[in-house]
PDB file of N, CA and C in Angstrom:
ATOM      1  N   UNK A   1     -32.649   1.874-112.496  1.00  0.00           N
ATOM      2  CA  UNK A   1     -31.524   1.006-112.759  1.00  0.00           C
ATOM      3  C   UNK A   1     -30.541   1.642-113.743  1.00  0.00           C
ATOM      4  N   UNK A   2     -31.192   2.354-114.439  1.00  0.00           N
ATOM      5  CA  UNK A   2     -30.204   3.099-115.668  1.00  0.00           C
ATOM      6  C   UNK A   2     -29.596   3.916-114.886  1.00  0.00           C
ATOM      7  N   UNK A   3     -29.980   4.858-114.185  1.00  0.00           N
ATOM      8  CA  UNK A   3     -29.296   5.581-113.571  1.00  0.00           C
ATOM      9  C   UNK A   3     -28.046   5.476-112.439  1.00  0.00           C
ATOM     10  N   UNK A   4     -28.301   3.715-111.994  1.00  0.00           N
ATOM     11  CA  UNK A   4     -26.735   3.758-111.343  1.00  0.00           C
ATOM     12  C   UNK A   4     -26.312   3.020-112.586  1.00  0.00           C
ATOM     13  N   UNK A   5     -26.301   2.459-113.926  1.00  0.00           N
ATOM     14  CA  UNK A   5     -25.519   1.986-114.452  1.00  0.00           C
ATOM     15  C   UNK A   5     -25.011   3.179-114.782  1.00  0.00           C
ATOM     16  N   UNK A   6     -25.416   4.500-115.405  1.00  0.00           N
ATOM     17  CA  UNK A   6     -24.853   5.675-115.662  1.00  0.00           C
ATOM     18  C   UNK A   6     -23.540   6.125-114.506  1.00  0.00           C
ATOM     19  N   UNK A   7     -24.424   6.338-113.100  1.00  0.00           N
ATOM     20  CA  UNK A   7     -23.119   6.927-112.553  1.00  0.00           C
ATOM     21  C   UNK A   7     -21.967   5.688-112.520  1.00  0.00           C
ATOM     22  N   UNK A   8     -22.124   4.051-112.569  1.00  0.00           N
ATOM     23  CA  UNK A   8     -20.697   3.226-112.052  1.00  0.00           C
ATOM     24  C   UNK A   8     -20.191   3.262-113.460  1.00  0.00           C
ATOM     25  N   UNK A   9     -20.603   3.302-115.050  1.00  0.00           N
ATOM     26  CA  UNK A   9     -19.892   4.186-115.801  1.00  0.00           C
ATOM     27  C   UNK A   9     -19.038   5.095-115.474  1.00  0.00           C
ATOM     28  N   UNK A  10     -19.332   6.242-115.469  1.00  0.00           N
ATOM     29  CA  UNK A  10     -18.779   7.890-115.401  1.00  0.00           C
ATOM     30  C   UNK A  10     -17.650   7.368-114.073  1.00  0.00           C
ATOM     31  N   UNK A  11     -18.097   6.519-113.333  1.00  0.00           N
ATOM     32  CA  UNK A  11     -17.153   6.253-111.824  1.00  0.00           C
ATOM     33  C   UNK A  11     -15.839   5.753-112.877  1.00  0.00           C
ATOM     34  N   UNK A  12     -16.325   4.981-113.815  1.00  0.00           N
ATOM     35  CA  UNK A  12     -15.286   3.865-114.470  1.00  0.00           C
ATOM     36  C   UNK A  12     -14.391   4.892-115.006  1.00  0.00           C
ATOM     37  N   UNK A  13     -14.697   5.290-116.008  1.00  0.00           N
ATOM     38  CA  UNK A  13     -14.079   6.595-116.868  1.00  0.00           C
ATOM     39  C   UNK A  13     -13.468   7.525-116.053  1.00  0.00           C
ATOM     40  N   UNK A  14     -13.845   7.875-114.404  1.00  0.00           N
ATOM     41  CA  UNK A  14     -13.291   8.597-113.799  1.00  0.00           C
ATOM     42  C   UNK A  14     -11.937   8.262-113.976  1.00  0.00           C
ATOM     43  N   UNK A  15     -11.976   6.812-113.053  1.00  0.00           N
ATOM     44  CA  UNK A  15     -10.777   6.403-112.624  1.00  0.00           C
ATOM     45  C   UNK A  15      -9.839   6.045-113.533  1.00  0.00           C
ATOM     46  N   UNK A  16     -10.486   5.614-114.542  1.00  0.00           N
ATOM     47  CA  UNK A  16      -9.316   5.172-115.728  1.00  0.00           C
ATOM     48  C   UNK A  16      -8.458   7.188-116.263  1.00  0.00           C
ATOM     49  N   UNK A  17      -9.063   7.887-116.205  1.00  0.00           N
ATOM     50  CA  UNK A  17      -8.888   9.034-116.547  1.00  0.00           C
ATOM     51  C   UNK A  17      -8.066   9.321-115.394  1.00  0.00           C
ATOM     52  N   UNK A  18      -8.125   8.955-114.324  1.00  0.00           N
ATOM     53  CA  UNK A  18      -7.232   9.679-113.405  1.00  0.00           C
ATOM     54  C   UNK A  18      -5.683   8.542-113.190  1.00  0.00           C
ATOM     55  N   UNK A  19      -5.783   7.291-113.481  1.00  0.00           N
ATOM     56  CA  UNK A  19      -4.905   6.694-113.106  1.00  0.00           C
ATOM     57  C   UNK A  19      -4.095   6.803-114.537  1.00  0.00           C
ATOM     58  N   UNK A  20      -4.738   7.366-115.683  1.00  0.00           N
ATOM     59  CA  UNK A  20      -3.474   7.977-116.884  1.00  0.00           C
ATOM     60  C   UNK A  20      -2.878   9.099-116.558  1.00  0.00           C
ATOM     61  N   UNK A  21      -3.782   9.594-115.693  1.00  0.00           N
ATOM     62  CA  UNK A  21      -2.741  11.574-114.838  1.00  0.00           C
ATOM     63  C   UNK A  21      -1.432  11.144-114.170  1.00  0.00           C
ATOM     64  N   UNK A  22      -1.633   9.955-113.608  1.00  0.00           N
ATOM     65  CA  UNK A  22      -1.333   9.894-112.483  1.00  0.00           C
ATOM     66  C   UNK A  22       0.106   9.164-113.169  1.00  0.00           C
ATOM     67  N   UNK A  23      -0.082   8.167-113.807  1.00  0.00           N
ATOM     68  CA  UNK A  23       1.205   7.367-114.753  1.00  0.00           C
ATOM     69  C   UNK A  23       1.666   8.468-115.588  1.00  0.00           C
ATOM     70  N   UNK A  24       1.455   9.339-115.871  1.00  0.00           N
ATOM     71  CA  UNK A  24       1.909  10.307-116.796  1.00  0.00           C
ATOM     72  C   UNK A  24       2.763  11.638-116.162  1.00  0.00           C
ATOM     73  N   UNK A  25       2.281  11.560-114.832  1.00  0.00           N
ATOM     74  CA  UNK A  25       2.867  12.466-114.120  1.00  0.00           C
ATOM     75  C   UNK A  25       4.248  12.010-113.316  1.00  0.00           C
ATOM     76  N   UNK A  26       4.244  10.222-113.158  1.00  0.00           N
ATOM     77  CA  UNK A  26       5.440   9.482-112.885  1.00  0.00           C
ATOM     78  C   UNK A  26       5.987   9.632-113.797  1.00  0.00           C
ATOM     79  N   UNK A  27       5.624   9.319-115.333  1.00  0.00           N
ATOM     80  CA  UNK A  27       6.774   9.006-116.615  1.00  0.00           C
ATOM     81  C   UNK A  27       7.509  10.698-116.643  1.00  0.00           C
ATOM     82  N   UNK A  28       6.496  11.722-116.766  1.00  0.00           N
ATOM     83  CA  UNK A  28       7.288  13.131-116.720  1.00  0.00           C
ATOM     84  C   UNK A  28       8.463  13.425-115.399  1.00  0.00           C
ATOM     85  N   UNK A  29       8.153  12.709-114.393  1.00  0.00           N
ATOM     86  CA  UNK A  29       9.162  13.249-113.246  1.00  0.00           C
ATOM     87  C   UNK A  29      10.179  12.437-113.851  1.00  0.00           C
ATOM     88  N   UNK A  30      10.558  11.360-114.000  1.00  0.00           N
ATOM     89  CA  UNK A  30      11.385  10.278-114.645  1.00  0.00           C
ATOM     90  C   UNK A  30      12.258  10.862-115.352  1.00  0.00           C
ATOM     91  N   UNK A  31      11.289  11.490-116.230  1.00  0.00           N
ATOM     92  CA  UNK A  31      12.591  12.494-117.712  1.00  0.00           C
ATOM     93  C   UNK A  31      13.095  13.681-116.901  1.00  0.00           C
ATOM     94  N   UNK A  32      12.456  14.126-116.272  1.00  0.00           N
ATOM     95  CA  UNK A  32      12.956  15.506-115.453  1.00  0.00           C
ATOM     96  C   UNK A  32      14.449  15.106-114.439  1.00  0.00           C
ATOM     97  N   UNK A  33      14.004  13.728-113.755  1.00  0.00           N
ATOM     98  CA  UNK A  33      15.321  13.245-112.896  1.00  0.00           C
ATOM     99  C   UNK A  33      16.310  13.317-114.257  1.00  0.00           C
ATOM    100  N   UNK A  34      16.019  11.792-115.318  1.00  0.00           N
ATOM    101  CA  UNK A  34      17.008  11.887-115.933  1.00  0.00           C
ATOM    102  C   UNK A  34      17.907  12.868-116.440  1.00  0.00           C
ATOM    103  N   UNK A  35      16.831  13.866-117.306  1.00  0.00           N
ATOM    104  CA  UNK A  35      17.578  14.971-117.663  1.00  0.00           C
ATOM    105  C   UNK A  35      18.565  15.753-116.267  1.00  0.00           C
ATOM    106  N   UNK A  36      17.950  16.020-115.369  1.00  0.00           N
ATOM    107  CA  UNK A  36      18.875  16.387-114.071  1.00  0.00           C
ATOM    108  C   UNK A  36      20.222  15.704-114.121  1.00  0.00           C
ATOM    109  N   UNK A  37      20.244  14.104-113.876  1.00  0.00           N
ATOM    110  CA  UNK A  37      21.578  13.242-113.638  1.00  0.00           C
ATOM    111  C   UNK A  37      22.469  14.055-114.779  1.00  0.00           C
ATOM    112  N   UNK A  38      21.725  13.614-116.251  1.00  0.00           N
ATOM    113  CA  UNK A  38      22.782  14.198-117.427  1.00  0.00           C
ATOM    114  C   UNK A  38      23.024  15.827-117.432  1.00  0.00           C
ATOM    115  N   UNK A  39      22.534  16.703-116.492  1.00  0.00           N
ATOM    116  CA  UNK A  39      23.040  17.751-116.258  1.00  0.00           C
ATOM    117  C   UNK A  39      24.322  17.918-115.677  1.00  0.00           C
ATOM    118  N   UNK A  40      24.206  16.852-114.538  1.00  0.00           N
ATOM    119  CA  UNK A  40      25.400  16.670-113.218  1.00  0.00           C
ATOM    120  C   UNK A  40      26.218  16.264-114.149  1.00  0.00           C
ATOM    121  N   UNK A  41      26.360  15.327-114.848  1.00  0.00           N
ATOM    122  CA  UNK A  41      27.283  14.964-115.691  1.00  0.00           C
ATOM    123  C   UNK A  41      28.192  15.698-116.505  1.00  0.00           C
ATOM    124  N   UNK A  42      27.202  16.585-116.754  1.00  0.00           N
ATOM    125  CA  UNK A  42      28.011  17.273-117.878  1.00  0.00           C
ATOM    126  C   UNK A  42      28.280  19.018-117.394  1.00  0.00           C
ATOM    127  N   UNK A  43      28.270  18.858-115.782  1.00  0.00           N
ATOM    128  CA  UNK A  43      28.760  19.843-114.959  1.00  0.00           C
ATOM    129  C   UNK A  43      28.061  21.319-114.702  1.00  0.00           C
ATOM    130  N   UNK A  44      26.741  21.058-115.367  1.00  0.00           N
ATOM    131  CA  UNK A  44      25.785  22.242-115.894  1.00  0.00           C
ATOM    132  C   UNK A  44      24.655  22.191-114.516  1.00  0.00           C
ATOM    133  N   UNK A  45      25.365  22.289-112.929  1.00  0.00           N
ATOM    134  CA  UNK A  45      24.294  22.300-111.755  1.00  0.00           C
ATOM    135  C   UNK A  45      23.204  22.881-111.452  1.00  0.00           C
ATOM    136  N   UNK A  46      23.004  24.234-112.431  1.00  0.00           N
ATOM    137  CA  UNK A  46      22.011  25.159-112.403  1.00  0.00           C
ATOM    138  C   UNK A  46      20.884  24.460-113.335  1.00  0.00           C
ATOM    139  N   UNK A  47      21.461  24.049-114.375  1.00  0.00           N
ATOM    140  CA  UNK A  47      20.009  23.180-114.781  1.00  0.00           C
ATOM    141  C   UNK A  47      20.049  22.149-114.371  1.00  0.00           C
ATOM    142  N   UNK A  48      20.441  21.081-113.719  1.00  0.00           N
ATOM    143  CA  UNK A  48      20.320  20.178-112.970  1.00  0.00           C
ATOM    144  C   UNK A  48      19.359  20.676-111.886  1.00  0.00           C
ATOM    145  N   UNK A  49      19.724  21.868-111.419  1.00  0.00           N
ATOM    146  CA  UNK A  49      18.189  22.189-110.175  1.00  0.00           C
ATOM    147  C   UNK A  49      17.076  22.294-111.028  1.00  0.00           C
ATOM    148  N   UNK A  50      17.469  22.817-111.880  1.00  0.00           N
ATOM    149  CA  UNK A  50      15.698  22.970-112.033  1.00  0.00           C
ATOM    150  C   UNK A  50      15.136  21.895-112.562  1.00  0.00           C
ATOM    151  N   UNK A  51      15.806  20.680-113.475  1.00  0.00           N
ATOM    152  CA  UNK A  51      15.225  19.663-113.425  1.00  0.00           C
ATOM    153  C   UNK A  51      15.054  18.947-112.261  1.00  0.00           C
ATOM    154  N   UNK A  52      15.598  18.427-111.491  1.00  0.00           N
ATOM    155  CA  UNK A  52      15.331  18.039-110.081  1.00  0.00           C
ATOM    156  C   UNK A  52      14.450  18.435-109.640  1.00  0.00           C
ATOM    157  N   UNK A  53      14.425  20.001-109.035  1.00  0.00           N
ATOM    158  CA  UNK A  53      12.930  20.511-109.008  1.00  0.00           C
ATOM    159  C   UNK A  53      11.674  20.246-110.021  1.00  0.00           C
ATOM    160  N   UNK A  54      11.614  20.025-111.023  1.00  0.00           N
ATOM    161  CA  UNK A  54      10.407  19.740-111.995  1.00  0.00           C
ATOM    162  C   UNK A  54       9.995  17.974-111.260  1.00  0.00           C
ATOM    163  N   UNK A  55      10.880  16.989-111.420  1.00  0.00           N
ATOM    164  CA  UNK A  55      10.795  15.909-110.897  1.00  0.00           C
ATOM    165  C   UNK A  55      10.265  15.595-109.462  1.00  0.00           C
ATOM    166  N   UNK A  56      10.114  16.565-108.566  1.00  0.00           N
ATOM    167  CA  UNK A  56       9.973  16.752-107.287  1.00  0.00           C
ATOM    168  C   UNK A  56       8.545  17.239-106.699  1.00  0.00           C
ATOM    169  N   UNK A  57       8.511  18.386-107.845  1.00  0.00           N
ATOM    170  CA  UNK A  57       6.450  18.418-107.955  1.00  0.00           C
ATOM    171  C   UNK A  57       5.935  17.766-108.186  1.00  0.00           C
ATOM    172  N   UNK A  58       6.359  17.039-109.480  1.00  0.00           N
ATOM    173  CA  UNK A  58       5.426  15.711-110.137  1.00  0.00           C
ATOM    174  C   UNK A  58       5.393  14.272-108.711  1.00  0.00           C
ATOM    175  N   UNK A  59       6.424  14.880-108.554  1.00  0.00           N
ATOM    176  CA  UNK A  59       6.656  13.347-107.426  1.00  0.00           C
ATOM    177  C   UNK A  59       6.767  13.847-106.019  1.00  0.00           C
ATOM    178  N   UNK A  60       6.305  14.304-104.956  1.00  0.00           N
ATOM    179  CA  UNK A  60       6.727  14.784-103.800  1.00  0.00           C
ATOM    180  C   UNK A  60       7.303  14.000-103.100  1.00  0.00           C
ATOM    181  N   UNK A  61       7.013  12.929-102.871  1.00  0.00           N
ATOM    182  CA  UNK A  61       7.670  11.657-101.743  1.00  0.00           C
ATOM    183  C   UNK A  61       9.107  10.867-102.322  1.00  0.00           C
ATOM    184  N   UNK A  62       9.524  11.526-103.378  1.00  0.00           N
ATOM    185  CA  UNK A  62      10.861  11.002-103.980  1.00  0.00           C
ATOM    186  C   UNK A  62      12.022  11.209-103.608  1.00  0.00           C
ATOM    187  N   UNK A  63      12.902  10.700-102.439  1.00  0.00           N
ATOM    188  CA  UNK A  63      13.862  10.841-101.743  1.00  0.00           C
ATOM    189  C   UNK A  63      15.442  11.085-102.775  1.00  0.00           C
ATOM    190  N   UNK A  64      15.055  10.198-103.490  1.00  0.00           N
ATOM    191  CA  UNK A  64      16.240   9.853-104.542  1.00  0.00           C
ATOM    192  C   UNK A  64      16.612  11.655-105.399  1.00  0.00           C
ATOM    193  N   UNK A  65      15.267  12.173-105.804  1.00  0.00           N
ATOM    194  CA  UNK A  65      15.360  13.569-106.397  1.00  0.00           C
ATOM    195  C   UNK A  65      16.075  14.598-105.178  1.00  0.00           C
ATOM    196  N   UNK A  66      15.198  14.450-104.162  1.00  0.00           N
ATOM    197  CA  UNK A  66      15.775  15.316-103.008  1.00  0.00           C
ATOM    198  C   UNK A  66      17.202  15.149-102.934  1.00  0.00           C
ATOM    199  N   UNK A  67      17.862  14.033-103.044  1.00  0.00           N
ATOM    200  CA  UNK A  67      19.069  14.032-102.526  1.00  0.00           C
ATOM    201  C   UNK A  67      19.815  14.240-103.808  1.00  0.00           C
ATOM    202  N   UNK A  68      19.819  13.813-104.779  1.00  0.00           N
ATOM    203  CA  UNK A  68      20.089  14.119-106.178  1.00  0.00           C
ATOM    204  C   UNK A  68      20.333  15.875-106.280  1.00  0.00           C
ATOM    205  N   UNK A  69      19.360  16.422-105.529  1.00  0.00           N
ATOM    206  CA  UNK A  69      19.016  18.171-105.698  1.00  0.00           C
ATOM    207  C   UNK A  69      20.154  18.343-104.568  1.00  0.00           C
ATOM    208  N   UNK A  70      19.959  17.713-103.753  1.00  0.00           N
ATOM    209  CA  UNK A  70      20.827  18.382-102.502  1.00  0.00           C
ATOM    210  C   UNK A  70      21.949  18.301-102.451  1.00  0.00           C
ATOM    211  N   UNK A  71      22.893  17.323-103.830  1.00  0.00           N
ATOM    212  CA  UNK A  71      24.152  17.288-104.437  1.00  0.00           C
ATOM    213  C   UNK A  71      24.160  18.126-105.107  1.00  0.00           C
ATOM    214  N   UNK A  72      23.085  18.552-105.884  1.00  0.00           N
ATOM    215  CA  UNK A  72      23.551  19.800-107.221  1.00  0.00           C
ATOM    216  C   UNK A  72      23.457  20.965-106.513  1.00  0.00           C
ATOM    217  N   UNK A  73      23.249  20.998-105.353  1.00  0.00           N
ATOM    218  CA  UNK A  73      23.115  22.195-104.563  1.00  0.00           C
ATOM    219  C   UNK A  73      24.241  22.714-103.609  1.00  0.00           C
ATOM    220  N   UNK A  74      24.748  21.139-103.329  1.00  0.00           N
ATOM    221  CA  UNK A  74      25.887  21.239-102.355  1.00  0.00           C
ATOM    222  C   UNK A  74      27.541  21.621-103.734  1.00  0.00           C
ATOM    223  N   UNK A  75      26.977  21.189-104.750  1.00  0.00           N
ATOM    224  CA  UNK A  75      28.441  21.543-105.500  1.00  0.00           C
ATOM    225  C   UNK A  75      28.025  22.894-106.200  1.00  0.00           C
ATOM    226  N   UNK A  76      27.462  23.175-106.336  1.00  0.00           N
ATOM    227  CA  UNK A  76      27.046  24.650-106.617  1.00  0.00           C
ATOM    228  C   UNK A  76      27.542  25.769-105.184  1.00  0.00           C
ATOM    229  N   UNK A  77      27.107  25.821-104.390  1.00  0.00           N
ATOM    230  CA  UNK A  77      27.721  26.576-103.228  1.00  0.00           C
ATOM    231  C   UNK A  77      29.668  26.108-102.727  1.00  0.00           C
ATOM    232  N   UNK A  78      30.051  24.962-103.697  1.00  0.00           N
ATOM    233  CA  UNK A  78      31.380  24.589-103.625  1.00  0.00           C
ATOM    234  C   UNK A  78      32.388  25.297-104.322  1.00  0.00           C
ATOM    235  N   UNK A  79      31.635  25.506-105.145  1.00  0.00           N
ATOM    236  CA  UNK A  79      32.369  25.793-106.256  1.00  0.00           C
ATOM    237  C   UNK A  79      32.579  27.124-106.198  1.00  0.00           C
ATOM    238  N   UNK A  80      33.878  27.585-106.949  1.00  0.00           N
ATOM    239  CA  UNK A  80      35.001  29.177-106.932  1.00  0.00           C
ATOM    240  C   UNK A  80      34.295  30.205-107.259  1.00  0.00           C
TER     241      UNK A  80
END
């Protein structure tokens, strides 16, 4: 009996340990978008990619970054 209370422990601790990776890896893409937008803003597109890109690993299924990137990408090849 000790021994499955041991492993649904360690199960517990797993998951709590993985669902702080996991919120922590949303809050980091978050600052990475933001910082990106305030790149665009302030006309600086080359670091705007690479924040975009940082936001985009952390988050793969994030449409909003993709297209966000694919503006700082499209005015970068615009430009003189």
């Amino acid at each position: 009996m000790s021994s499955t209370l041991a492993k649904l422990a360690a199960l517990c601790l797993l998951i709590l340990l993985c669902s702080f990776v996991i919120a922590q890896d949303s809050s980091d893409a978050q600052t990475h978008f933001d910082r990106g937008k305030q790149n665009v803003q302030l006309n600086q597109y080359d670091l705007a990619v690479k924040e975009f890109q940082k936001a985009i690993r952390l988050r793969p299924k994030w449409a909003e970054a993709y297209f966000e990137l694919g503006q700082a990408y499209s005015t970068i090849a615009l430009s003189p």
